[in-house]
Protein backbone atom coordinates (compact mmCIF):
# COMPACT_ATOMS: atom_id res chain seq x y z
CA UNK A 1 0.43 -0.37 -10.29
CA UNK A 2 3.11 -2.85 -9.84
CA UNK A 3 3.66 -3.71 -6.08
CA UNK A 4 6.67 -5.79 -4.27
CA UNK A 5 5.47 -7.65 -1.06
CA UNK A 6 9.27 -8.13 0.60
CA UNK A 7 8.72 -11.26 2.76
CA UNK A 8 11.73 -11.01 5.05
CA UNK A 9 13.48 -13.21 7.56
CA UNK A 10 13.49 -11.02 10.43
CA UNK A 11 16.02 -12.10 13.02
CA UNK A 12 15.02 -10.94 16.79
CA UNK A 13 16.96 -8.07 17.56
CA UNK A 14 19.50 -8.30 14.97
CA UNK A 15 18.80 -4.65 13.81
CA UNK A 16 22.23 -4.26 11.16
CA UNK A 17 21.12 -7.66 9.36
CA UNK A 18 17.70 -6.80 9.04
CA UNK A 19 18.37 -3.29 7.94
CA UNK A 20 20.75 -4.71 5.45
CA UNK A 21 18.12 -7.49 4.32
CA UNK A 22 15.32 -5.26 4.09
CA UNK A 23 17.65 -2.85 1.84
CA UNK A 24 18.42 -5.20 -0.56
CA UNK A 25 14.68 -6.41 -0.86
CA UNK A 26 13.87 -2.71 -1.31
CA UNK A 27 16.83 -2.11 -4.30
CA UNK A 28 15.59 -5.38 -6.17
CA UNK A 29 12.25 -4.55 -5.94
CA UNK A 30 13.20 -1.16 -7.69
CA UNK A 31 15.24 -2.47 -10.19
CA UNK A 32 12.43 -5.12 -11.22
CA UNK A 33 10.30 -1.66 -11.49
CA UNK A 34 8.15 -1.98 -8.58
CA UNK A 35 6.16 1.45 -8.13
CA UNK A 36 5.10 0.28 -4.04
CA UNK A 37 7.38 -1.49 -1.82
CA UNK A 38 6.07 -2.87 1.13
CA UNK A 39 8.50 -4.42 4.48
CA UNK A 40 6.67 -5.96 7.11
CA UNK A 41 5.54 -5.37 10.79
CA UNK A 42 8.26 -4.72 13.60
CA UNK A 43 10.82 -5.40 10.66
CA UNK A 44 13.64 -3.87 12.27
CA UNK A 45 14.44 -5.81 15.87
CA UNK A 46 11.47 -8.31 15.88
CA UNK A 47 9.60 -8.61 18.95
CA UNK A 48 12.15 -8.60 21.18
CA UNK A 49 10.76 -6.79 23.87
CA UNK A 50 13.29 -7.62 26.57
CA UNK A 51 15.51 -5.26 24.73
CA UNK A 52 12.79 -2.71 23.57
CA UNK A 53 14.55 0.27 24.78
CA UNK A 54 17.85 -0.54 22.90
CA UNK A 55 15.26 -0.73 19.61
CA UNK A 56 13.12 2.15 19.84
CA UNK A 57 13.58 5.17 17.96
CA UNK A 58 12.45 9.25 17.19
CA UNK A 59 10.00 9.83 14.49
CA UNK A 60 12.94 11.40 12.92
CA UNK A 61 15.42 8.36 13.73
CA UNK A 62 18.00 6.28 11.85
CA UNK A 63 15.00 3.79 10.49
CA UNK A 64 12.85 6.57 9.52
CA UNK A 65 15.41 8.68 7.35
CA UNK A 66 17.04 5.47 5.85
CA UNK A 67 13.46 5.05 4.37
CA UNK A 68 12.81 7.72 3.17
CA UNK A 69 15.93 8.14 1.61
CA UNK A 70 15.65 4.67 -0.27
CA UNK A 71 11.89 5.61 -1.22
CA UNK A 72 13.92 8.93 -2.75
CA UNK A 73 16.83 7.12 -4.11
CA UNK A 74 14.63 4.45 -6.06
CA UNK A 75 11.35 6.58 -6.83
CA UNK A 76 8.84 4.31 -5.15
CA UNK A 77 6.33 4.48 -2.70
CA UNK A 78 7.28 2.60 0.37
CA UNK A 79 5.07 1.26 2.80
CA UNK A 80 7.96 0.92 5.09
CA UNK A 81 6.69 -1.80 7.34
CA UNK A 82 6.46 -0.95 11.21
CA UNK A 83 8.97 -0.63 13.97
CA UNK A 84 9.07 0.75 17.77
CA UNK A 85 8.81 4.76 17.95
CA UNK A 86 9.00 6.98 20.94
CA UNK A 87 5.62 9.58 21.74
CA UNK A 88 5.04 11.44 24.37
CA UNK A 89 2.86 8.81 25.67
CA UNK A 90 4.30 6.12 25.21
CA UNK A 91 5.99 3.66 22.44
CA UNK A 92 3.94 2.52 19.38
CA UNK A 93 4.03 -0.53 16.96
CA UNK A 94 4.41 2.61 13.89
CA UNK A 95 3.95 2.06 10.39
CA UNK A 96 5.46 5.24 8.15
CA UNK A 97 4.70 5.52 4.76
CA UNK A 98 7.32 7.53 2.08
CA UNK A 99 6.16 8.91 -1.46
CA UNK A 100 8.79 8.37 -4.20
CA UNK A 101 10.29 12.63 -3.41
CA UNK A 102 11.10 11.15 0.01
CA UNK A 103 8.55 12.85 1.89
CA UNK A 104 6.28 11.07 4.85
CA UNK A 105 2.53 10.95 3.88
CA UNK A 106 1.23 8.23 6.53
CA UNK A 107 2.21 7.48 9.85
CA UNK A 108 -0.26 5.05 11.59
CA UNK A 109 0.00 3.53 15.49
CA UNK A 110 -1.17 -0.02 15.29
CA UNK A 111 -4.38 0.74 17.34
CA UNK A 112 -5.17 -3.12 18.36
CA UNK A 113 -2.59 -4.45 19.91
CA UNK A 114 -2.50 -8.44 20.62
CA UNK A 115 -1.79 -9.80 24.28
CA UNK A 116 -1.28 -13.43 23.40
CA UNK A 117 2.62 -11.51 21.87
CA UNK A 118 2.93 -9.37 25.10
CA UNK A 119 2.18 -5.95 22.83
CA UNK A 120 -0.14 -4.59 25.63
CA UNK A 121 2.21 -4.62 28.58
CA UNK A 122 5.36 -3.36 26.51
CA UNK A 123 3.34 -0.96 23.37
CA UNK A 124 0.82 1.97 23.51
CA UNK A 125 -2.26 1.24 20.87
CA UNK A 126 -2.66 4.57 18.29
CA UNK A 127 -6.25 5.99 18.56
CA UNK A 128 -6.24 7.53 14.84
CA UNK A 129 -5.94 6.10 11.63
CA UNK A 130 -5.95 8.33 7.89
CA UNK A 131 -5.88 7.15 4.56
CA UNK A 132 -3.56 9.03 2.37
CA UNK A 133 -3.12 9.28 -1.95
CA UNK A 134 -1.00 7.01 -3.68
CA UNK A 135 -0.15 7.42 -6.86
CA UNK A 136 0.60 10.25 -9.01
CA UNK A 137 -2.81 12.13 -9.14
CA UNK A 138 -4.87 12.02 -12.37
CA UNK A 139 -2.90 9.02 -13.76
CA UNK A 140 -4.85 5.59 -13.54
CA UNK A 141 -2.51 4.67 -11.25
CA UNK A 142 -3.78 7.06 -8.82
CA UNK A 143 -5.85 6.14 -5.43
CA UNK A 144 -6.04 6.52 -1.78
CA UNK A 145 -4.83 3.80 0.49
CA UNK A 146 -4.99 2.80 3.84
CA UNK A 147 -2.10 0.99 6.72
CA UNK A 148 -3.33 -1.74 8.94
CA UNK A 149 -1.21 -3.82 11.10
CA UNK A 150 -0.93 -7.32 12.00
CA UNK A 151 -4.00 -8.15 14.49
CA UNK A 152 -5.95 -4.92 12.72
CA UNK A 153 -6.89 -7.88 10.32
CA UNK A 154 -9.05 -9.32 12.83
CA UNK A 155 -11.27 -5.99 13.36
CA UNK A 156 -13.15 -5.20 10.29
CA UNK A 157 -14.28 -2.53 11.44
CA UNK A 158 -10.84 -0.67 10.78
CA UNK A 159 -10.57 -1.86 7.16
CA UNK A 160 -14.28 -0.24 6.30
CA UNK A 161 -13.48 2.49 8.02
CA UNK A 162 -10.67 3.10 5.95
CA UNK A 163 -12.46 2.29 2.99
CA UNK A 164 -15.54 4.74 3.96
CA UNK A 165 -12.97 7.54 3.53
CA UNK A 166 -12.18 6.36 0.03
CA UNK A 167 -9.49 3.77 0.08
CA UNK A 168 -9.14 1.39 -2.60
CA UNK A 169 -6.02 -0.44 -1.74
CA UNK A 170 -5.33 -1.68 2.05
CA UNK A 171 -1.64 -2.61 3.05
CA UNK A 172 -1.20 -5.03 5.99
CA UNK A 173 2.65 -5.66 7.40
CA UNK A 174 2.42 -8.48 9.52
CA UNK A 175 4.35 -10.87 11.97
CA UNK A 176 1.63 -13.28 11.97
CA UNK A 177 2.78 -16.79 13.31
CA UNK A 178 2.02 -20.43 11.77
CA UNK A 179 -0.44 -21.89 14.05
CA UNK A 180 -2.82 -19.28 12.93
CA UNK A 181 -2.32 -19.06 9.40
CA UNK A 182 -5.12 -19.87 7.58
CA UNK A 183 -7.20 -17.13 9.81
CA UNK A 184 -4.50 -14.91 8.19
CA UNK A 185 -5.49 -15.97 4.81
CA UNK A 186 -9.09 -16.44 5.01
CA UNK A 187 -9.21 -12.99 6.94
CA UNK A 188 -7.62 -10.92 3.82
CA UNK A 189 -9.31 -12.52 1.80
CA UNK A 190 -12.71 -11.87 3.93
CA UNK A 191 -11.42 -7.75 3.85
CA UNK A 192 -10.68 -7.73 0.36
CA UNK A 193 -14.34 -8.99 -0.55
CA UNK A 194 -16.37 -7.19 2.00
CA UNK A 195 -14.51 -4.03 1.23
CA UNK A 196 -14.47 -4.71 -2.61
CA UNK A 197 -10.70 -3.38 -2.02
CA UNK A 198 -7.26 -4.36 -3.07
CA UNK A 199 -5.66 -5.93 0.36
CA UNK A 200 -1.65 -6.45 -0.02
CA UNK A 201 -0.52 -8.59 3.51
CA UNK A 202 3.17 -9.17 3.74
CA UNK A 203 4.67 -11.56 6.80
CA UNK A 204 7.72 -12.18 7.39
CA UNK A 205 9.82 -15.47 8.07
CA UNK A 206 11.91 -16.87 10.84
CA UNK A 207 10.99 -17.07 14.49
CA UNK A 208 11.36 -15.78 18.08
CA UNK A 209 11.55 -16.78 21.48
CA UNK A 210 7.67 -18.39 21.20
CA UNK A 211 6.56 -18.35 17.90
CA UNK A 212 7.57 -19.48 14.03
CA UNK A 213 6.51 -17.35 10.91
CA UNK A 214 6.50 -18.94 7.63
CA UNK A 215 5.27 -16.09 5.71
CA UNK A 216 2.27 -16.82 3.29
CA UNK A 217 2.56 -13.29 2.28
CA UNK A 218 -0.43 -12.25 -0.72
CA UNK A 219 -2.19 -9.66 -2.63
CA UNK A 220 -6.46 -10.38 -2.99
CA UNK A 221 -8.32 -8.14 -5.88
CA UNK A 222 -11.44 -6.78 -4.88
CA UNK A 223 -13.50 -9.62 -6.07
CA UNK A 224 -11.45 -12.03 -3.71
CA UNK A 225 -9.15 -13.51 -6.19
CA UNK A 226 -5.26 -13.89 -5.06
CA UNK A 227 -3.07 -11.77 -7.20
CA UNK A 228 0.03 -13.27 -6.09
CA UNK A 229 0.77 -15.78 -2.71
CA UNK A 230 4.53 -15.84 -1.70
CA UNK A 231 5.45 -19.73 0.42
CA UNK A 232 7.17 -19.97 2.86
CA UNK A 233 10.78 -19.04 2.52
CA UNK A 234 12.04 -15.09 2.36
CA UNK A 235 11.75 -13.44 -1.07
CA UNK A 236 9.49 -11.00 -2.96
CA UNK A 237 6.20 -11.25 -4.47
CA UNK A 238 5.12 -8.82 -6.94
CA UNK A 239 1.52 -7.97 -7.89
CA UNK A 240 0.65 -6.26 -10.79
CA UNK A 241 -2.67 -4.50 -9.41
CA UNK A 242 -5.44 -2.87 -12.48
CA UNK A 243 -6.88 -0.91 -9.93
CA UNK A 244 -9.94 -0.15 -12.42
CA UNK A 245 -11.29 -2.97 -11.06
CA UNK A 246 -12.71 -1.26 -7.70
CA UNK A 247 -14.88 1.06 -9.67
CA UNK A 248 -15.79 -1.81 -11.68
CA UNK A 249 -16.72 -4.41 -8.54
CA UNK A 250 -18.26 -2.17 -7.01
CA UNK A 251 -20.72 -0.89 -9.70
CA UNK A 252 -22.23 -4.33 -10.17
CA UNK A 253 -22.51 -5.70 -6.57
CA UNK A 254 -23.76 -2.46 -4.68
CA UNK A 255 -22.46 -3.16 -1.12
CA UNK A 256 -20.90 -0.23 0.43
CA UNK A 257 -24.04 2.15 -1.01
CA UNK A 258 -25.86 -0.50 0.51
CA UNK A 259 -24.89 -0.62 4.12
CA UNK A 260 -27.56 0.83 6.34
CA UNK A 261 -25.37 2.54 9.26
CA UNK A 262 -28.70 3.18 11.84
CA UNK A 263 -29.17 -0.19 12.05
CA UNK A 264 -25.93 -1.03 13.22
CA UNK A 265 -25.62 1.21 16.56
């Protein structure tokens, strides 16, 4: 399973020349035969939550049809990143997920949302989370996978939880800034190893009205090992992922049967 981590410069609030960045990261990823594209967290307007009204959209909006129409027109699975969408409660940091026929088959509402970026007093945290299959079923590229967002990395207990319910390969968009990146290296790498699981975490670049991103976006196998590590300018990443090794790692090193749940209430 070939997968394209699209480190993007994400401008705040510039929503045509992201969309137009992020859909030419999505065509070349296709046309170097990428079978999962991945955009990052809040790709569309940045957090520019002065302005969140003008960015926030239906479930059924502009962002969400232009993705799954790409997903259709290139025959990938597309972890389309995250951007503000309306509920009846509220708006959520959402993260939709399109199979290569166009159709949705994850929606997840970042459930941990980070104060030191203002996300509680502007964002409503999900309270669910679902894995979902990726792949084409009975092919070795088949598997279930799981969405996390951003500051998601820094609660493991989301990752296992995901993984409990069978997920091999955990995707992570992210806006996650420079003074705190080499938590957001050691933590993937931490989740990959711990859950003996794939973990694909894509940042973007560029900055906003407090903070700098310089990307650092990777791809950890299950025994820890980086796949692929983008720098720190915009551009894609692939990682060619032999997902036979999570049946493999986790056969010799036991964890997950392992774990001994009544001891941890």
């Amino acid at each position: 399973m070939r997968v394209a981590l699209c480190q993007m410069e994400v401008v705040q609030g510039d929503r045509a020349g992201n969309r137009s960045r992020a859909e030419a990261m999505v065509r070349e990823s296709a046309g170097r035969r990428a079978d999962v594209v991945v955009l990052p967290e809040m790709w569309t307007c940045g957090y520019d939550f002065a302005h969140l009204s003008e960015h926030t959209e239906e479930i059924d909006g502009e962002t969400a049809t232009l993705l799954g129409r790409w997903a259709r027109q290139y025959g990938i699975w597309l972890v389309g990143g995250s951007f503000p969408i309306e509920f009846a409660d509220g708006v959520s940091n959402t993260a939709l997920t399109f199979a290569p026929d166009g159709t949705l088959v994850n929606l997840y509402r970042k459930i941990h949302l980070i104060g030191l970026m203002d996300e509680d007093r502007y964002l409503v945290p999900g309270e669910t989370r679902a894995t979902f299959a990726l792949g084409e079923a009975g092919t070795p590229d088949s598997t279930r996978a799981g969405v996390m967002i951003c500051y998601d990395l820094r609660f493991p207990e989301l990752a296992r939880a995901h993984v409990l319910e069978g997920a091999e390969v955990l995707f992570l968009p992210a806006q996650w800034p420079v003074q705190r990146a080499d938590h957001w290296r050691t933590l993937l790498i931490a989740r990959a190893i711990e859950n003996q699981a794939f973990v694909i975490g894509v940042n973007i670049v560029g900055r906003n009205d407090r903070d700098r991103f310089t990307g650092g976006s990777l791809a950890v196998d299950p025994w820890g090992r980086v796949v692929t590590e983008a720098g720190t300018k915009p551009g894609i990443v692939y990682a060619d992922l032999d997902l036979s090794i999570v049946a493999d790692v986790r056969q010799r090193m036991t964890v997950l049967k392992d774990r001994r749940p009544k001891a941890y209430l």
